[in-house]
Protein backbone atom coordinates (compact mmCIF):
# COMPACT_ATOMS: atom_id res chain seq x y z
CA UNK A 1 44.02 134.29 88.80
CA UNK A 2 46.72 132.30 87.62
CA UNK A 3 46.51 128.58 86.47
CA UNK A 4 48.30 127.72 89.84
CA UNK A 5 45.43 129.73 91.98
CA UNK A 6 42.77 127.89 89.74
CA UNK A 7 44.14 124.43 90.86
CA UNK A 8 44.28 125.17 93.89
CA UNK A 9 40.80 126.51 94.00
CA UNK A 10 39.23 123.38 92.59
CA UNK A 11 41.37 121.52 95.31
CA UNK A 12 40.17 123.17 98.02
CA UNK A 13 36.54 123.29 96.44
CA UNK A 14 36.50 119.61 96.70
CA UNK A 15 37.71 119.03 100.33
CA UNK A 16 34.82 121.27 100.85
CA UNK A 17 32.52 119.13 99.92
CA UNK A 18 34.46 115.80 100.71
CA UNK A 19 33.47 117.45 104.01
CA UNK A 20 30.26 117.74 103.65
CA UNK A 21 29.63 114.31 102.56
CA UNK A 22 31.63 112.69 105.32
CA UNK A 23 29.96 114.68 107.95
CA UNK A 24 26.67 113.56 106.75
CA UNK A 25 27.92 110.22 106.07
CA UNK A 26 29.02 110.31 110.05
CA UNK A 27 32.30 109.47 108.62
CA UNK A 28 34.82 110.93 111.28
CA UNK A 29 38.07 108.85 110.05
CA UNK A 30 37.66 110.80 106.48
CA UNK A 31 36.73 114.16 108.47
CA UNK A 32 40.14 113.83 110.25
CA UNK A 33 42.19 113.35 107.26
CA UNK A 34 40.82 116.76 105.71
CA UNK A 35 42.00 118.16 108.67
CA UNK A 36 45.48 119.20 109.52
CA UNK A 37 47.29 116.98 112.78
CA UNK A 38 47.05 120.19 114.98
CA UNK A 39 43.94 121.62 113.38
CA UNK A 40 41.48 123.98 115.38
CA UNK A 41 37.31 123.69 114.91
CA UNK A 42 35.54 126.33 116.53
CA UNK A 43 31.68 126.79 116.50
CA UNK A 44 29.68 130.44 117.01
CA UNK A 45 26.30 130.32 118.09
CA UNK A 46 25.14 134.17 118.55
CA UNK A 47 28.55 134.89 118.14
CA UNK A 48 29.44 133.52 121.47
CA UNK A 49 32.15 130.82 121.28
CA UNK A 50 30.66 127.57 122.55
CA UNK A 51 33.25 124.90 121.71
CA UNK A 52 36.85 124.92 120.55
CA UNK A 53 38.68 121.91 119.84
CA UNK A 54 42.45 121.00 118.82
CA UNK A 55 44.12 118.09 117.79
CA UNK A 56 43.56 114.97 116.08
CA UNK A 57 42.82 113.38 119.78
CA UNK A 58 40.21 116.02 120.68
CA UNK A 59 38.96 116.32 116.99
CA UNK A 60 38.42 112.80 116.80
CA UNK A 61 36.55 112.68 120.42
CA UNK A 62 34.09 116.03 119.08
CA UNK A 63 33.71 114.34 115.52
CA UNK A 64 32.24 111.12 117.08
CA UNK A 65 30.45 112.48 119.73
CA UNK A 66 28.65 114.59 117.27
CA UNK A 67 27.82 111.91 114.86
CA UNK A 68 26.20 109.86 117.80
CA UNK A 69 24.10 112.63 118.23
CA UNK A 70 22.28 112.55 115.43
CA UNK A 71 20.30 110.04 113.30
CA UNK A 72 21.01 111.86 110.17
CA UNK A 73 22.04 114.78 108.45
CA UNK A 74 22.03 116.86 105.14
CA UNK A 75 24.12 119.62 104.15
CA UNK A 76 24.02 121.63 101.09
CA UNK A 77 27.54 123.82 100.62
CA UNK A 78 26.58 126.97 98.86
CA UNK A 79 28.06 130.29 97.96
CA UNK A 80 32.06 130.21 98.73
CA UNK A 81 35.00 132.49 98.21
CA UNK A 82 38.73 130.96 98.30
CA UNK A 83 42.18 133.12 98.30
CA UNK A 84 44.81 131.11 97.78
CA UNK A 85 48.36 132.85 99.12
CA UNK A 86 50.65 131.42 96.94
CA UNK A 87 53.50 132.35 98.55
CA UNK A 88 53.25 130.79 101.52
CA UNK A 89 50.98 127.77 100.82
CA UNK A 90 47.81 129.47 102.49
CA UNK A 91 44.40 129.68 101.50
CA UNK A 92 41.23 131.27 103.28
CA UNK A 93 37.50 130.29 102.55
CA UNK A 94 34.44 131.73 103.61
CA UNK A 95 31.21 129.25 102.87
CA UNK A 96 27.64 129.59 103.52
CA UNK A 97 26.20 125.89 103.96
CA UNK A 98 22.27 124.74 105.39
CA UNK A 99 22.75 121.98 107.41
CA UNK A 100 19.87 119.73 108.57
CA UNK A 101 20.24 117.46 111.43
CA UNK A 102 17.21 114.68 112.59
CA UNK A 103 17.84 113.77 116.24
CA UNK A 104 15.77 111.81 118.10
CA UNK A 105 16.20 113.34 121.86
CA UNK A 106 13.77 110.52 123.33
CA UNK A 107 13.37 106.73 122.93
CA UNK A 108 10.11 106.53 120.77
CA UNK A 109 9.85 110.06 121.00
CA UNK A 110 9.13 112.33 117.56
CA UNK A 111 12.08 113.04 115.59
CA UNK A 112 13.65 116.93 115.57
CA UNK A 113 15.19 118.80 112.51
CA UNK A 114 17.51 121.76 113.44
CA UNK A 115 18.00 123.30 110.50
CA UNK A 116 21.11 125.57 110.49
CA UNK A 117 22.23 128.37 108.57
CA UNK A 118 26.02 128.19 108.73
CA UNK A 119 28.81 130.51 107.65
CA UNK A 120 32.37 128.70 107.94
CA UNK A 121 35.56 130.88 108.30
CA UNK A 122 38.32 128.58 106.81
CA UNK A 123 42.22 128.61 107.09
CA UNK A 124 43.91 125.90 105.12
CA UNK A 125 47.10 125.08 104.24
CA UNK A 126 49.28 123.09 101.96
CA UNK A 127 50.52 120.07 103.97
CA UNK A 128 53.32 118.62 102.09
CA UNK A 129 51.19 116.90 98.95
CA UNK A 130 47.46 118.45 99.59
CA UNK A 131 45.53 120.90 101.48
CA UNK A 132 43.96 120.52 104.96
CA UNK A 133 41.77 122.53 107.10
CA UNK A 134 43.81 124.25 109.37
CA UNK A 135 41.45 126.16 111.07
CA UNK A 136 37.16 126.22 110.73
CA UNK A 137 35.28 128.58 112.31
CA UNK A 138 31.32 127.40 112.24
CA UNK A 139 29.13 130.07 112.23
CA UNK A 140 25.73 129.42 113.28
CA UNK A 141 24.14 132.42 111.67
CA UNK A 142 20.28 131.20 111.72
CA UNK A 143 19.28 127.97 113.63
CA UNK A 144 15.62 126.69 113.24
CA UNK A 145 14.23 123.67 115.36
CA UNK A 146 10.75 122.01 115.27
CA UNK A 147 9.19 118.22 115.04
CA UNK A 148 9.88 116.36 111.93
CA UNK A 149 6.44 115.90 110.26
CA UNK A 150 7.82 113.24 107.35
CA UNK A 151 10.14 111.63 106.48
CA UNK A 152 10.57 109.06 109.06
């Protein structure tokens, strides 16, 4: 790996987790600008495709329609593998991530955790001074739903 490779691996290691935290921090406006303008999210549940968005527009209407629909979240990134492609200012990433989300589907109701096991699929690329996240693939490898018993 050369030093170039390295820096760019630490780069993209961050906007991983700058990710993380603004998702959980429902912070769409800082999800967007990891993202490239024409960027693509996809999520896999089952390995059946059931959303695909484009666009800052779209992004921005998914992002914030997501956020609404939960009260709060935690994710904790884990194992990850980046290859950076010098040459052309590409990177992939694969990252395995538990994400937990608290809804709370009815008024007064009892509070749900959906705990996910997640395996993103990244594309990035070098956008002029820093990477984005040109394409992420969310992989819903395990999901696990029941009342939240604490922790109100």
């Amino acid at each position: 790996m050369t030093y170039g490779e390295a820096e760019s691996n630490l780069i993209l290691t961050r906007l991983i987790n700058q990710w993380a935290i603004a998702s959980d921090a429902h912070d769409t406006a800082a999800q967007l600008r990891l993202m490239a303008p024409d960027g693509t999210y996809r999520i896999y549940q089952d390995d059946a495709l059931i959303s695909e968005t484009s666009g800052r527009e779209n992004l921005n209407r998914q992002f914030t329609q997501a956020a609404a629909a939960s009260d709060r979240s935690f994710t904790q990134n884990g194992t990850r593998l980046i290859t950076v492609n010098q040459n052309d200012g590409t990177a992939t990433g694969i990252l395995y991530a538990q994400v937990k989300v608290v809804t709370t589907p009815v008024e007064g109701g009892p509070a749900i955790l959906t705990d996910y096991s997640v395996r993103y699929d990244d594309h990035y690329a070098f956008l002029g001074e820093n990477w984005g996240i040109l394409e992420r693939d969310e992989h819903r490898i395990i999901v696990d739903q029941h009342p939240l018993t604490t922790g109100h």
